[in-house]
N, C-alpha and C. Protein backbone atom coordinates (compact mmCIF):
# COMPACT_ATOMS: atom_id res chain seq x y z
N UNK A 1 52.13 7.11 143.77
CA UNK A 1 50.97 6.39 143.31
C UNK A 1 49.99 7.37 142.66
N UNK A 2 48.97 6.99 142.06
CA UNK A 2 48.03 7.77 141.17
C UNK A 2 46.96 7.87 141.63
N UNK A 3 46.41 9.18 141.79
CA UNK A 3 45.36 9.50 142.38
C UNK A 3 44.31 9.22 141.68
N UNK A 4 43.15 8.63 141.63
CA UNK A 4 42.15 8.65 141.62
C UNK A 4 41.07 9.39 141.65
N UNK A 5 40.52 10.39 140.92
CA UNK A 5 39.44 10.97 141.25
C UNK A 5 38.25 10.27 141.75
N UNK A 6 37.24 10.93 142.92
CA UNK A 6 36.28 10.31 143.36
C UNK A 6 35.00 11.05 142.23
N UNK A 7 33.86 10.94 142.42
CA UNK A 7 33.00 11.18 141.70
C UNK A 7 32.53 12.55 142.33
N UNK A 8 32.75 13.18 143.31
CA UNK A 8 32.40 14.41 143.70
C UNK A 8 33.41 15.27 143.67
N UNK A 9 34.85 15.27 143.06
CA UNK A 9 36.02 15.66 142.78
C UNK A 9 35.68 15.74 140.81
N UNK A 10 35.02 15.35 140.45
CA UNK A 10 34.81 15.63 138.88
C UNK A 10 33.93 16.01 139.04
N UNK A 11 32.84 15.64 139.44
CA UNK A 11 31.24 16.76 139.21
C UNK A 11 32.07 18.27 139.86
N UNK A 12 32.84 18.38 140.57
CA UNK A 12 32.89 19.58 140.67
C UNK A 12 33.60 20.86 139.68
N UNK A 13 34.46 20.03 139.62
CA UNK A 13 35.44 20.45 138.38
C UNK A 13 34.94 20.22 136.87
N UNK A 14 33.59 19.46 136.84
CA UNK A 14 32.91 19.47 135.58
C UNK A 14 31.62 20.20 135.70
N UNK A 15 31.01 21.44 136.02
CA UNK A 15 29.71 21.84 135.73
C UNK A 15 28.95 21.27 135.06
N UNK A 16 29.22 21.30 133.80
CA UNK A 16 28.06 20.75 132.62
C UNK A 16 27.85 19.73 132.88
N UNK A 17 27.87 18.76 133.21
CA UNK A 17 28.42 17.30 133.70
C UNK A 17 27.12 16.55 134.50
N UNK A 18 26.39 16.27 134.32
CA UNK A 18 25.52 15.53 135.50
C UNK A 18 25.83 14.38 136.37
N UNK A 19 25.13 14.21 137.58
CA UNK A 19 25.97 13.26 138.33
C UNK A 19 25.29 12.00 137.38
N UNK A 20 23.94 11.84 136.68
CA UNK A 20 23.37 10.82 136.11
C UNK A 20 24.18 10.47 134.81
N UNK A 21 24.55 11.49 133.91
CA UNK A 21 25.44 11.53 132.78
C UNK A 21 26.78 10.54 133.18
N UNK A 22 27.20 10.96 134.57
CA UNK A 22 28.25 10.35 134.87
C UNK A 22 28.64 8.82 135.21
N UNK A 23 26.75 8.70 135.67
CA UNK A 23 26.64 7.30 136.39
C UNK A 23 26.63 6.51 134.94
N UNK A 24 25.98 6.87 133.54
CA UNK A 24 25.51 6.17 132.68
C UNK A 24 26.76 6.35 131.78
N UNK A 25 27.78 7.02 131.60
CA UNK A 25 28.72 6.54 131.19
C UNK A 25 29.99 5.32 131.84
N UNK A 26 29.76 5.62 133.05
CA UNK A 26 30.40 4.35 134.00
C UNK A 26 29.98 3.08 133.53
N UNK A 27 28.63 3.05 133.67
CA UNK A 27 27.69 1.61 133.52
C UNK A 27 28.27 1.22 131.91
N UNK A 28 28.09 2.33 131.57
CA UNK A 28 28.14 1.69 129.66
C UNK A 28 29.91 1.05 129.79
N UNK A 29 30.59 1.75 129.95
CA UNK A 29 32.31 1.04 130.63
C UNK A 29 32.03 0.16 130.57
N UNK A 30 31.60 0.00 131.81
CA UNK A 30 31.41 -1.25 132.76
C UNK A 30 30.78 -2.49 132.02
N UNK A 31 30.03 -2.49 131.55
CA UNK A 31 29.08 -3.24 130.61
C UNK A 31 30.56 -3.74 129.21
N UNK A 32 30.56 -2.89 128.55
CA UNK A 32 31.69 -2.84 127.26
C UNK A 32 32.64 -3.73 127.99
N UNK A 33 33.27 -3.34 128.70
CA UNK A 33 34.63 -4.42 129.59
C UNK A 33 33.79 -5.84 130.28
N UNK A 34 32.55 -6.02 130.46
CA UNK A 34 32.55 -7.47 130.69
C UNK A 34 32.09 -7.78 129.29
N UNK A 35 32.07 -7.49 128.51
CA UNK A 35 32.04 -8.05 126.86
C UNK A 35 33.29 -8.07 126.53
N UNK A 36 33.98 -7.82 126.48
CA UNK A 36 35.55 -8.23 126.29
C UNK A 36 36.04 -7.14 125.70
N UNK A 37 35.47 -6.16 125.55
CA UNK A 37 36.15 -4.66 124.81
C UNK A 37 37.17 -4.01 126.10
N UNK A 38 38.49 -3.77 125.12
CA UNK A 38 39.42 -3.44 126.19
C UNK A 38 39.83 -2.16 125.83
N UNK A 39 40.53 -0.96 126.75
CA UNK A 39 41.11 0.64 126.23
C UNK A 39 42.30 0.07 125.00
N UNK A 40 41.86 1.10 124.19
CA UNK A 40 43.11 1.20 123.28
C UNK A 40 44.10 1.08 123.90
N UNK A 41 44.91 1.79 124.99
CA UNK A 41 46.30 2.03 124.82
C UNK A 41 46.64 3.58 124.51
N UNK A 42 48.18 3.54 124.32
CA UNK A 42 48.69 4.52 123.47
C UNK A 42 48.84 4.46 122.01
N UNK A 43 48.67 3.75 121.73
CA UNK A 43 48.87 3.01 120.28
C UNK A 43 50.14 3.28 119.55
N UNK A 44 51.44 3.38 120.28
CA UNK A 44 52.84 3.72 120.04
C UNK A 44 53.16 2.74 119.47
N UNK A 45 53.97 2.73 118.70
CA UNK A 45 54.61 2.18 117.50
C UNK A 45 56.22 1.33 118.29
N UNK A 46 56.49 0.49 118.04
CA UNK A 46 57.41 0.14 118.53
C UNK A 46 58.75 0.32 117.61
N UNK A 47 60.42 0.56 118.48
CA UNK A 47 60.96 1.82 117.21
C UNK A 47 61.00 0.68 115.94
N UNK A 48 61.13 -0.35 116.24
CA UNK A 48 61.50 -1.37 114.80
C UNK A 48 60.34 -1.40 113.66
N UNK A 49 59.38 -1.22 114.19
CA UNK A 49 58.12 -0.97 113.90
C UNK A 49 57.72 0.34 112.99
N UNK A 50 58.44 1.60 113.34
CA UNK A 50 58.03 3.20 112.58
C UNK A 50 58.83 2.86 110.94
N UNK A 51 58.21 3.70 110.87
CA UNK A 51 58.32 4.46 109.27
C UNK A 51 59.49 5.58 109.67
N UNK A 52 60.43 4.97 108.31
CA UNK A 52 61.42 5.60 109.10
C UNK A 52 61.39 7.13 107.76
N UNK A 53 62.06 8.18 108.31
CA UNK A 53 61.40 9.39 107.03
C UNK A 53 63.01 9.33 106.16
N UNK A 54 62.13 9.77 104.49
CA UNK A 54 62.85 9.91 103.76
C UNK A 54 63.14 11.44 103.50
N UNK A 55 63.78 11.50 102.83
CA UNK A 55 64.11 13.15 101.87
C UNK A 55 63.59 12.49 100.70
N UNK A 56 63.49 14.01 99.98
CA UNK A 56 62.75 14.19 98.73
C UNK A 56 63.58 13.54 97.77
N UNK A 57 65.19 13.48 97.32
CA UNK A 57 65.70 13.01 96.27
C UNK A 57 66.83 12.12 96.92
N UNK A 58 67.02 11.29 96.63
CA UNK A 58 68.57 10.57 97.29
C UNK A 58 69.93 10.64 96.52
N UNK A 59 69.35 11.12 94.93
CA UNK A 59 71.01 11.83 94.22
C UNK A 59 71.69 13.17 94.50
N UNK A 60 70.93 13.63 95.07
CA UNK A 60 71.29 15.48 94.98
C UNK A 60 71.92 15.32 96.12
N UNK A 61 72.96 16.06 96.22
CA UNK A 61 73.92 15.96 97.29
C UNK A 61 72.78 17.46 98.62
N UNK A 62 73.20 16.84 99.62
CA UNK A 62 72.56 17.64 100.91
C UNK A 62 73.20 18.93 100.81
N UNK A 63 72.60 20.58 100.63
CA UNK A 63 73.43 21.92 99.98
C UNK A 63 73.51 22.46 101.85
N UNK A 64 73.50 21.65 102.54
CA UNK A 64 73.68 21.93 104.27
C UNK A 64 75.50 20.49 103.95
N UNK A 65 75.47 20.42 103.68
CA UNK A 65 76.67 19.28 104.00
C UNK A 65 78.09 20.25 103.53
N UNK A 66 78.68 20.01 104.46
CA UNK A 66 80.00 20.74 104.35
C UNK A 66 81.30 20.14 103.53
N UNK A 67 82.16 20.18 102.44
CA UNK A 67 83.29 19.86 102.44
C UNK A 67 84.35 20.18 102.53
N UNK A 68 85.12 19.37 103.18
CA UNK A 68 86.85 20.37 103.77
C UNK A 68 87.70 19.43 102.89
N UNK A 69 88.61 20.33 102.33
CA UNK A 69 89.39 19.60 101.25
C UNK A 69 90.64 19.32 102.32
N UNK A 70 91.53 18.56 101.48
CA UNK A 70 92.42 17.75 102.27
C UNK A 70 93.58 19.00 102.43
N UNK A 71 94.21 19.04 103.86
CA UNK A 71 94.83 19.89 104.30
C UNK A 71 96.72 19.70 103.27
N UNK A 72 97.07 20.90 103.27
CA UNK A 72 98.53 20.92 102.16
C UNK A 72 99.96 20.75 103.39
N UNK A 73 99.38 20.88 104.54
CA UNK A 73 100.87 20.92 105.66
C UNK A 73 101.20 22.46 105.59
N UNK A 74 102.38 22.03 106.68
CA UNK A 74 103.25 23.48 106.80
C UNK A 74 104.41 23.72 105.93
């Protein structure tokens, strides 16, 4: 399960940080989410969804691509 920081577990680990700074960004949250504003997310792309990448030319043959000519026997 996921721990939770308490509010005296970040003021500590945040110096600069005031405990009032902390209270008035909570409230503003708090406030924003009963107005109906919700967290982004990750904003991940679903795969059907991406841009899929091109190469620069699609006639020029790939100069990484190998050809093996057809074998003569024994």
């Amino acid at each position: 399960m996921i721990k939770v920081p308490d509010l005296k577990e970040i003021l500590q680990k945040n110096p600069s940080v005031s405990a009032k700074e902390l209270q008035d960004i909570d409230n503003l949250t708090q406030e924003l989410r009963r107005l109906g504003l919700k967290p982004r997310g990750y904003r991940l792309a679903m795969p059907h969804e991406r841009r899929q990448a091109k190469s620069g030319c699609v006639d020029v043959p790939d100069p990484r691509s190998v050809h093996l000519s057809e074998s003569r026997g024994p």
